[in-house]
C-alpha atoms as a PDB file:
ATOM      1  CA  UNK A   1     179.558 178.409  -0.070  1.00  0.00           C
ATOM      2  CA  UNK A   2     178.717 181.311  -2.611  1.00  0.00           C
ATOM      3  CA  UNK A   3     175.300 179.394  -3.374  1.00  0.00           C
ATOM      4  CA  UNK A   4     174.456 178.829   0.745  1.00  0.00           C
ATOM      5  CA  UNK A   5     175.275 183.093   1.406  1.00  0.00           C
ATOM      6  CA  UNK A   6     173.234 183.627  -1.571  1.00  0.00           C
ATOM      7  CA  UNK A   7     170.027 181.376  -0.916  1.00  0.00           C
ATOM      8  CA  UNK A   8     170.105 182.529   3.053  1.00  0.00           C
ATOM      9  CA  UNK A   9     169.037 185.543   1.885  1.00  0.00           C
ATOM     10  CA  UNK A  10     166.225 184.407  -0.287  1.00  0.00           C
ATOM     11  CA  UNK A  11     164.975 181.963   2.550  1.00  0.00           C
ATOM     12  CA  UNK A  12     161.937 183.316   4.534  1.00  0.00           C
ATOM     13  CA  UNK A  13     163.633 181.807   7.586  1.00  0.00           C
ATOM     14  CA  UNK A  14     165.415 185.184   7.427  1.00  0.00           C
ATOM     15  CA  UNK A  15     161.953 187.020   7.979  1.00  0.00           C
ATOM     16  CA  UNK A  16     161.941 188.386  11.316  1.00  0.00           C
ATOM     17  CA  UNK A  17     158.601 188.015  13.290  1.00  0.00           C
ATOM     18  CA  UNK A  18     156.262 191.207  13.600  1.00  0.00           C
ATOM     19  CA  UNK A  19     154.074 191.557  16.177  1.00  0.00           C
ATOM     20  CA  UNK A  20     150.464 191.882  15.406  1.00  0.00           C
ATOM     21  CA  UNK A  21     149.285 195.298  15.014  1.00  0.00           C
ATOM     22  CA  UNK A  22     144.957 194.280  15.154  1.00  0.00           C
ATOM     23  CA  UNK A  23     143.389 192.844  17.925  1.00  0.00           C
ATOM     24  CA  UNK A  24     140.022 192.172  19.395  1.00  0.00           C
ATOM     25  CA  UNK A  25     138.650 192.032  23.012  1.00  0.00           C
ATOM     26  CA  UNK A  26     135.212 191.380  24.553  1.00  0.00           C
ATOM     27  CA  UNK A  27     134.780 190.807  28.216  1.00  0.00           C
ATOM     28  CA  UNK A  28     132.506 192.009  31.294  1.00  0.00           C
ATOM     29  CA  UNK A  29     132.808 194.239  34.244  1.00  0.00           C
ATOM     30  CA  UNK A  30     130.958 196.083  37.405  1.00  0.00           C
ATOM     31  CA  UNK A  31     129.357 199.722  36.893  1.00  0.00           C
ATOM     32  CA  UNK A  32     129.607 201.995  39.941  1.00  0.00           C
ATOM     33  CA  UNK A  33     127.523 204.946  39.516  1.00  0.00           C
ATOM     34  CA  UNK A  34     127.831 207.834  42.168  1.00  0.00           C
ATOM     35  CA  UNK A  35     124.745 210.105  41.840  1.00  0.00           C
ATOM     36  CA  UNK A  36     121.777 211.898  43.693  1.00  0.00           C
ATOM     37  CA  UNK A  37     120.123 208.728  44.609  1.00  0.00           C
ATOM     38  CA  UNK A  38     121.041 206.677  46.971  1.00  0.00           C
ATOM     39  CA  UNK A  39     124.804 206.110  48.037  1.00  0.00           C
ATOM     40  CA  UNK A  40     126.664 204.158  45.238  1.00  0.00           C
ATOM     41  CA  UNK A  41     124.589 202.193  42.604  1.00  0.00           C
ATOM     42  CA  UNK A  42     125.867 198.691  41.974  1.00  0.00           C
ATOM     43  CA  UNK A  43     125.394 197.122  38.063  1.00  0.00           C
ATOM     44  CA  UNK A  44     127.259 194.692  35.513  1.00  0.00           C
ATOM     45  CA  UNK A  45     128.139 195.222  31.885  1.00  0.00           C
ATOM     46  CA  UNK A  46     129.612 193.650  28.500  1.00  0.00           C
ATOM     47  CA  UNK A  47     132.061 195.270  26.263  1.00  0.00           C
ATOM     48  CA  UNK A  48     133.499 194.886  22.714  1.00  0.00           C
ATOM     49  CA  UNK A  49     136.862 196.326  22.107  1.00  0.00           C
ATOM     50  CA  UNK A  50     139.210 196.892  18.517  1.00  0.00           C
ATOM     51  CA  UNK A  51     142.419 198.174  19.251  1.00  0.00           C
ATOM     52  CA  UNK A  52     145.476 199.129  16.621  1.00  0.00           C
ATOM     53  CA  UNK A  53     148.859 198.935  18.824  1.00  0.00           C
ATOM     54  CA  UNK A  54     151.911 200.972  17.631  1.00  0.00           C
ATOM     55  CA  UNK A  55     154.761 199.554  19.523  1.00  0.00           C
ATOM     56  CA  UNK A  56     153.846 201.435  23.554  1.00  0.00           C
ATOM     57  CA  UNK A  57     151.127 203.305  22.200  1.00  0.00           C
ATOM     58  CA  UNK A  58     147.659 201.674  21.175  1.00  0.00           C
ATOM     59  CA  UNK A  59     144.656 203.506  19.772  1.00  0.00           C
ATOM     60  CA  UNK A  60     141.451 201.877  20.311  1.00  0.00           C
ATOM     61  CA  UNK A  61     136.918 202.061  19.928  1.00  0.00           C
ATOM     62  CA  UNK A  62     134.950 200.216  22.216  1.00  0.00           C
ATOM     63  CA  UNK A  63     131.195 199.946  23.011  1.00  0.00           C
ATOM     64  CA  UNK A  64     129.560 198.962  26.584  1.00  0.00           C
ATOM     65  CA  UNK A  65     126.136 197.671  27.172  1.00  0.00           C
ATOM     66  CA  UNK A  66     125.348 197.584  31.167  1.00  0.00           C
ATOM     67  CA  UNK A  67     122.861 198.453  34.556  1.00  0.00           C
ATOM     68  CA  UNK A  68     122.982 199.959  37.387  1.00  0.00           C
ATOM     69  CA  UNK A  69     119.827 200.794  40.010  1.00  0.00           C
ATOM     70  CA  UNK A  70     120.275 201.871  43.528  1.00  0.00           C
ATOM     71  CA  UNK A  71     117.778 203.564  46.004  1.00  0.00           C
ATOM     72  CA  UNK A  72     117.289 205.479  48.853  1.00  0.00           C
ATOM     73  CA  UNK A  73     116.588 203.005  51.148  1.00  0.00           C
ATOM     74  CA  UNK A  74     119.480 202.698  54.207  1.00  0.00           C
ATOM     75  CA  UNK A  75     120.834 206.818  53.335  1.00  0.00           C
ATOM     76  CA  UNK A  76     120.238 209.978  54.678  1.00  0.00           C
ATOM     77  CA  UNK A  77     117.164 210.568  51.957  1.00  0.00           C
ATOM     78  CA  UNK A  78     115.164 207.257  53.514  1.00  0.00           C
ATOM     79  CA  UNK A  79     112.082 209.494  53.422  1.00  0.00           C
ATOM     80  CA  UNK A  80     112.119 210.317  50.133  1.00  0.00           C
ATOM     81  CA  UNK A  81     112.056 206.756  48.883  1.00  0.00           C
ATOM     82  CA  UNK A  82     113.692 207.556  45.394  1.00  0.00           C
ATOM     83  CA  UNK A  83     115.050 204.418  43.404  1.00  0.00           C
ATOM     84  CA  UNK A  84     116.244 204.341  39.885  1.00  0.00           C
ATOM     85  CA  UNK A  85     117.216 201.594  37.294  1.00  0.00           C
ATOM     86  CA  UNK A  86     119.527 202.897  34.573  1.00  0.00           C
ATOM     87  CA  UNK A  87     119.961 201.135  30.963  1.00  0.00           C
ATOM     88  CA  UNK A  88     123.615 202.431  29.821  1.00  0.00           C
ATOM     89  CA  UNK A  89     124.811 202.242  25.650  1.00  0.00           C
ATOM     90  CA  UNK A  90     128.236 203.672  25.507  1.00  0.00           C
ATOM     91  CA  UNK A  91     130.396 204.008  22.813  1.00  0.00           C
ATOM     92  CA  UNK A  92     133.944 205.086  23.408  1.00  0.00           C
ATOM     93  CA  UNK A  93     137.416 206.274  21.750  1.00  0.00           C
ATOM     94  CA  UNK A  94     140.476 205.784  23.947  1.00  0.00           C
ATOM     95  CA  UNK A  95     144.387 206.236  23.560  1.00  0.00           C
ATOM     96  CA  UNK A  96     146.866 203.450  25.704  1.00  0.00           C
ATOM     97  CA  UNK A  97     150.512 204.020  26.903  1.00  0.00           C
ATOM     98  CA  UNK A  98     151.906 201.069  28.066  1.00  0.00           C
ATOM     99  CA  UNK A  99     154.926 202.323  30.315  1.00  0.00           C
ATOM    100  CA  UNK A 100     155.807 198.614  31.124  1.00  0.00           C
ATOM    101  CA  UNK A 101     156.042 195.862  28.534  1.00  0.00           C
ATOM    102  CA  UNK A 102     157.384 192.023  29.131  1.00  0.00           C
ATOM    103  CA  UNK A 103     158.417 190.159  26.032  1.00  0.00           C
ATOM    104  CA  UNK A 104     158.258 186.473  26.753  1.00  0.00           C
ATOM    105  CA  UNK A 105     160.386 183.785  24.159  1.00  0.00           C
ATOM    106  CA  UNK A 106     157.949 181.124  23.214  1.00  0.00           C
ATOM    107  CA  UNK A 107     157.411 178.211  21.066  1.00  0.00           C
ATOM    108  CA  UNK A 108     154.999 177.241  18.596  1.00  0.00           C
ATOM    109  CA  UNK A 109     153.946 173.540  18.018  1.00  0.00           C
ATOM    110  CA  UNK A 110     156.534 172.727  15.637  1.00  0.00           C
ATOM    111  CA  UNK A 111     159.269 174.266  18.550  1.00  0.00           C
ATOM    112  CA  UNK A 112     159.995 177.437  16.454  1.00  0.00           C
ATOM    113  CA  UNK A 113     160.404 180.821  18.346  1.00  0.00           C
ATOM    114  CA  UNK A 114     157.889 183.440  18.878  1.00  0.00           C
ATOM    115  CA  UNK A 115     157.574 186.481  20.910  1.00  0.00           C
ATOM    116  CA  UNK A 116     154.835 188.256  22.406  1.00  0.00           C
ATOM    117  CA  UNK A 117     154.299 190.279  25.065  1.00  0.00           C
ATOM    118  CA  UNK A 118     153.761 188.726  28.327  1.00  0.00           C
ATOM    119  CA  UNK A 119     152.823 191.425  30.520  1.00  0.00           C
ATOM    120  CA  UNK A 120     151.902 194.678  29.649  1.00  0.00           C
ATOM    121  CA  UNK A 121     150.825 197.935  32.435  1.00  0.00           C
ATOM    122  CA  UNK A 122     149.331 200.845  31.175  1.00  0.00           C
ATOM    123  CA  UNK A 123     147.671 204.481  31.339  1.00  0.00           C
ATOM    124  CA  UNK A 124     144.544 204.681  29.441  1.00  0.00           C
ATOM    125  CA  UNK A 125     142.464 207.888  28.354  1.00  0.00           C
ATOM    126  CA  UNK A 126     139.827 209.352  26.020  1.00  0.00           C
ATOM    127  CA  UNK A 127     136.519 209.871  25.427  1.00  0.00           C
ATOM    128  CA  UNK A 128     133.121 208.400  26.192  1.00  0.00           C
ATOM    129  CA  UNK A 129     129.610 208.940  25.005  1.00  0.00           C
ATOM    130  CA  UNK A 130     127.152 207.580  27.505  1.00  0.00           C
ATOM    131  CA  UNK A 131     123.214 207.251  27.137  1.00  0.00           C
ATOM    132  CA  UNK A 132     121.869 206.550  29.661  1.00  0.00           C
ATOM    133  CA  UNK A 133     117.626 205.233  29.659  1.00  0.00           C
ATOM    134  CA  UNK A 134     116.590 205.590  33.004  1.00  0.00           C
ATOM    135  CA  UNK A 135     113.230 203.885  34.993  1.00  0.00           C
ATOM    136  CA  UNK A 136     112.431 205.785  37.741  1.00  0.00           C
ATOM    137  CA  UNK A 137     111.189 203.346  41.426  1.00  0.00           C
ATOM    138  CA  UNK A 138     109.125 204.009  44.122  1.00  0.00           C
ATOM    139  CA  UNK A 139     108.352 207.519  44.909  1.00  0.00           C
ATOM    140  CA  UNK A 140     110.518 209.183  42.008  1.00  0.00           C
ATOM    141  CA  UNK A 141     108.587 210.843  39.304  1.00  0.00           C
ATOM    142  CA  UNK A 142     110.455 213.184  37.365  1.00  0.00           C
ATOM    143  CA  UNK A 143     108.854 216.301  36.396  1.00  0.00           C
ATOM    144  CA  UNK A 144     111.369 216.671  33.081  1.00  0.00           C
ATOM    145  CA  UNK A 145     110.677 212.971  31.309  1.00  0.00           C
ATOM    146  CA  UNK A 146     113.306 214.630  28.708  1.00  0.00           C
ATOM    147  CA  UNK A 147     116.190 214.036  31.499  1.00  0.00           C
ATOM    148  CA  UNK A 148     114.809 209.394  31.748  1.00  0.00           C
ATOM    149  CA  UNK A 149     116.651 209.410  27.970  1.00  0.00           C
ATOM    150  CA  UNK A 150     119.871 211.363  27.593  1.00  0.00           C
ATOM    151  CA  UNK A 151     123.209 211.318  26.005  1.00  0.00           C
ATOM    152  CA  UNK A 152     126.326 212.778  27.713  1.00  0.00           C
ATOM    153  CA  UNK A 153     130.221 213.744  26.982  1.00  0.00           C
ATOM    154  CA  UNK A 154     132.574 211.739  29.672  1.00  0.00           C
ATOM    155  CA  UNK A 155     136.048 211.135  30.045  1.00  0.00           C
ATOM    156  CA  UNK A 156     137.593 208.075  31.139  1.00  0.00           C
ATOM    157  CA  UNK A 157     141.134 207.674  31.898  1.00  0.00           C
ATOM    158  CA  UNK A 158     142.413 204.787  34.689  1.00  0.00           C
ATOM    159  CA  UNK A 159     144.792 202.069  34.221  1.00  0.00           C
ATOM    160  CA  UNK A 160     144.771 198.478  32.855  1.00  0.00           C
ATOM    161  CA  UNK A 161     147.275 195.334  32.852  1.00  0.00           C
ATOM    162  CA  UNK A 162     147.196 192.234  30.555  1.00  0.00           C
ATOM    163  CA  UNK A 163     149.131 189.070  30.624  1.00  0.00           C
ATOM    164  CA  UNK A 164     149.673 187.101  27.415  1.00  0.00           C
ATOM    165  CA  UNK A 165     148.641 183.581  27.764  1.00  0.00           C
ATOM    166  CA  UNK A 166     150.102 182.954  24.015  1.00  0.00           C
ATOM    167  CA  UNK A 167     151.257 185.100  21.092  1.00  0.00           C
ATOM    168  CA  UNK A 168     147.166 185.537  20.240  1.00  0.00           C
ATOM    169  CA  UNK A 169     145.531 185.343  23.421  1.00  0.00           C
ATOM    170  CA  UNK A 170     145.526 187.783  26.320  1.00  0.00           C
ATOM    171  CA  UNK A 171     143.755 188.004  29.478  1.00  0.00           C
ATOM    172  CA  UNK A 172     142.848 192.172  30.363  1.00  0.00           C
ATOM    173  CA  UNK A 173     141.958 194.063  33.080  1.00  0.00           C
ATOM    174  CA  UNK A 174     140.813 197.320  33.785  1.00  0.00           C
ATOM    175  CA  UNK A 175     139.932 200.305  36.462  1.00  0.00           C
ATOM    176  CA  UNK A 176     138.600 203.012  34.303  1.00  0.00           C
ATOM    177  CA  UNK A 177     136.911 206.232  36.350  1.00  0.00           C
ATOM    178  CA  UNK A 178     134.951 208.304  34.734  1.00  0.00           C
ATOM    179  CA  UNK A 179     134.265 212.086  34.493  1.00  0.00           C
ATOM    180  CA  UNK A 180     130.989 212.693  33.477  1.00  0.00           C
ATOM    181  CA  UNK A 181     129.588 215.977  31.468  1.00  0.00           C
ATOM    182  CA  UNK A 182     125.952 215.210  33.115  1.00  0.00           C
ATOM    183  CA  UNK A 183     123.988 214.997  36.739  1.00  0.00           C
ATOM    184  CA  UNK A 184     121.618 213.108  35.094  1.00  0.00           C
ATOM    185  CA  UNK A 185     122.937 209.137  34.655  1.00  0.00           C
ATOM    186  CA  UNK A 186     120.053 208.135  37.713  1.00  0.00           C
ATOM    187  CA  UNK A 187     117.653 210.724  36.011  1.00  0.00           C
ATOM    188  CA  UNK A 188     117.656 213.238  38.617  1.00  0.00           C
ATOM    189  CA  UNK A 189     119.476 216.207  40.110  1.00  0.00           C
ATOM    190  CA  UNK A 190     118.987 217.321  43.724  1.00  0.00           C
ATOM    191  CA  UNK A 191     119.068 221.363  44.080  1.00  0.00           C
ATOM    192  CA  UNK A 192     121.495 220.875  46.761  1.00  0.00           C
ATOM    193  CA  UNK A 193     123.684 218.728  43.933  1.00  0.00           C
ATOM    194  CA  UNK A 194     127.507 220.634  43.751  1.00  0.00           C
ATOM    195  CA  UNK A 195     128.514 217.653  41.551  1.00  0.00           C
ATOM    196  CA  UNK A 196     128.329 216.117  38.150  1.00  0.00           C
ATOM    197  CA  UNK A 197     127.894 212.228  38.310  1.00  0.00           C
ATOM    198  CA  UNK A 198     130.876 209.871  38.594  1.00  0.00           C
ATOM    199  CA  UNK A 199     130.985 206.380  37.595  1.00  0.00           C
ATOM    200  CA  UNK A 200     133.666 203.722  37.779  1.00  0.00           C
ATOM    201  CA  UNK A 201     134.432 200.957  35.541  1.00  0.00           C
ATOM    202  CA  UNK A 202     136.326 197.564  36.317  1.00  0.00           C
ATOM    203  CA  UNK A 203     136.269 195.320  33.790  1.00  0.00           C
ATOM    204  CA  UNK A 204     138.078 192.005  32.548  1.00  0.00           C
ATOM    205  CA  UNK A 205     138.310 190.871  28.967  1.00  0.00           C
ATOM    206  CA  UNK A 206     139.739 188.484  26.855  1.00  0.00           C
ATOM    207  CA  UNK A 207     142.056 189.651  24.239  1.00  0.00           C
ATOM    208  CA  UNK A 208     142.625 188.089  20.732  1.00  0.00           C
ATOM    209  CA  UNK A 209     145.580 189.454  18.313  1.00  0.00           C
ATOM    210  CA  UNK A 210     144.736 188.432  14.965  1.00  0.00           C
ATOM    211  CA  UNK A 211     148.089 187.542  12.831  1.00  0.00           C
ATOM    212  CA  UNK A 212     150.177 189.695  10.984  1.00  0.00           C
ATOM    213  CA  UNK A 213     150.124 189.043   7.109  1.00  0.00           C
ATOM    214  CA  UNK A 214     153.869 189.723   7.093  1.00  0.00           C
ATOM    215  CA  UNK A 215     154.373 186.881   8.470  1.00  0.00           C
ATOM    216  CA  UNK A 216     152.588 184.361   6.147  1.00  0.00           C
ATOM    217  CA  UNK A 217     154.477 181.815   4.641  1.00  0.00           C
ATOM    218  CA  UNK A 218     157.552 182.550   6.377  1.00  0.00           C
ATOM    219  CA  UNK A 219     159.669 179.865   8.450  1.00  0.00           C
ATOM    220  CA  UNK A 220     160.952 180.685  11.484  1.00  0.00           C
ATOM    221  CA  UNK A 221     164.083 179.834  13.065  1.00  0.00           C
ATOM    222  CA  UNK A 222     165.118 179.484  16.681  1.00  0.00           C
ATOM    223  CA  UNK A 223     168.548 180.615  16.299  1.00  0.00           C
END
């Protein structure tokens, strides 16, 4: 008996299971851009994400590639005929909160227990660095070419929820609005313009969480 009490200890069956702190996301979304031309320009984009999760709170860098373009055609400005194609490189720091969290009990292939987090819903915010290369269309021609090429402050803060398909995949999605520092994302500000431009992003992403060293080697038991 005094051998058994004395080897369970020693066992790595007694290791408990820790939750992987690294993960790894890339995925692809719609761009909404609200600015002086046209009513609401309409683009995709791809995105890379790292994130370092602390229990609720997660820490994370990302970088977006996309496009967006709309024109005047169908508004208000018809007559002006302005159209714009933007080019958009942003790379991004962001805090999450997850306020809700769903552990799910699962197996492995050789039936031993593992946890992960089934669902998750959370508040995301931060900070954003968007450059934006614009072509101006049709009857647009800028007088300040300085304005077609420029980087901006932004700060994006909107919500996200992600299921857990195992213990290192995840399926992710996102609505992230976005204050930005600049009037300039389509490559033009009207004199009548009372507003900075504002973009959404919705996005969807699949999520891998690499394994925790701690638990190498150990063997895990379901009671």
């Amino acid at each position: 008996m005094c051998l058994f009490l004395i080897s369970g200890l020693l066992l790595p069956a007694q290791k408990n299971f820790r939750p992987s702190h690294f993960s790894a996301g890339a995925g692809s979304g719609i761009v909404l851009l609200f600015g002086d031309i046209g009513n609401m320009g309409i683009g995709s984009s791809f995105h890379l994400k790292g994130t370092y999760s602390l229990n609720k709170w997660a820490f994370r860098i990302s970088f977006l590639y996309g496009t967006v373009s709309d024109s005047d055609e169908g508004t208000a400005n018809s007559s002006r005929n302005y159209a714009y194609r933007s080019v958009l490189w942003q790379p991004s720091v962001q805090a999450v909160y997850s306020f809700f969290v769903d552990k799910h009990r699962g197996y492995n292939k050789k039936k031993l227990v593992r946890y992960w987090d089934r669902w998750r819903v959370d508040v995301i915010g931060g900070l954003s660095f968007p450059y934006a290369v614009v072509a101006p269309g049709n009857n647009f021609s800028p007088t300040d070419l300085s304005k077609l090429k420029s980087i901006s402050l932004a700060i994006p803060f909107g919500v996200g929820v992600q299921y857990g398909i195992s213990e290192n995949l995840a399926v992710r999605g996102e609505l992230m609005p976005q204050f930005v520092f600049s009037d300039y994302m389509d490559g033009f500000s009207s004199p009548y313009s009372e507003a900075n431009d504002f973009m959404y992003l919705l996005s969807v992403s699949i999520i891998y969480n690499f394994p925790d060293k701690h638990n190498n080697g150990a063997i895990y038991c379901p009671y």
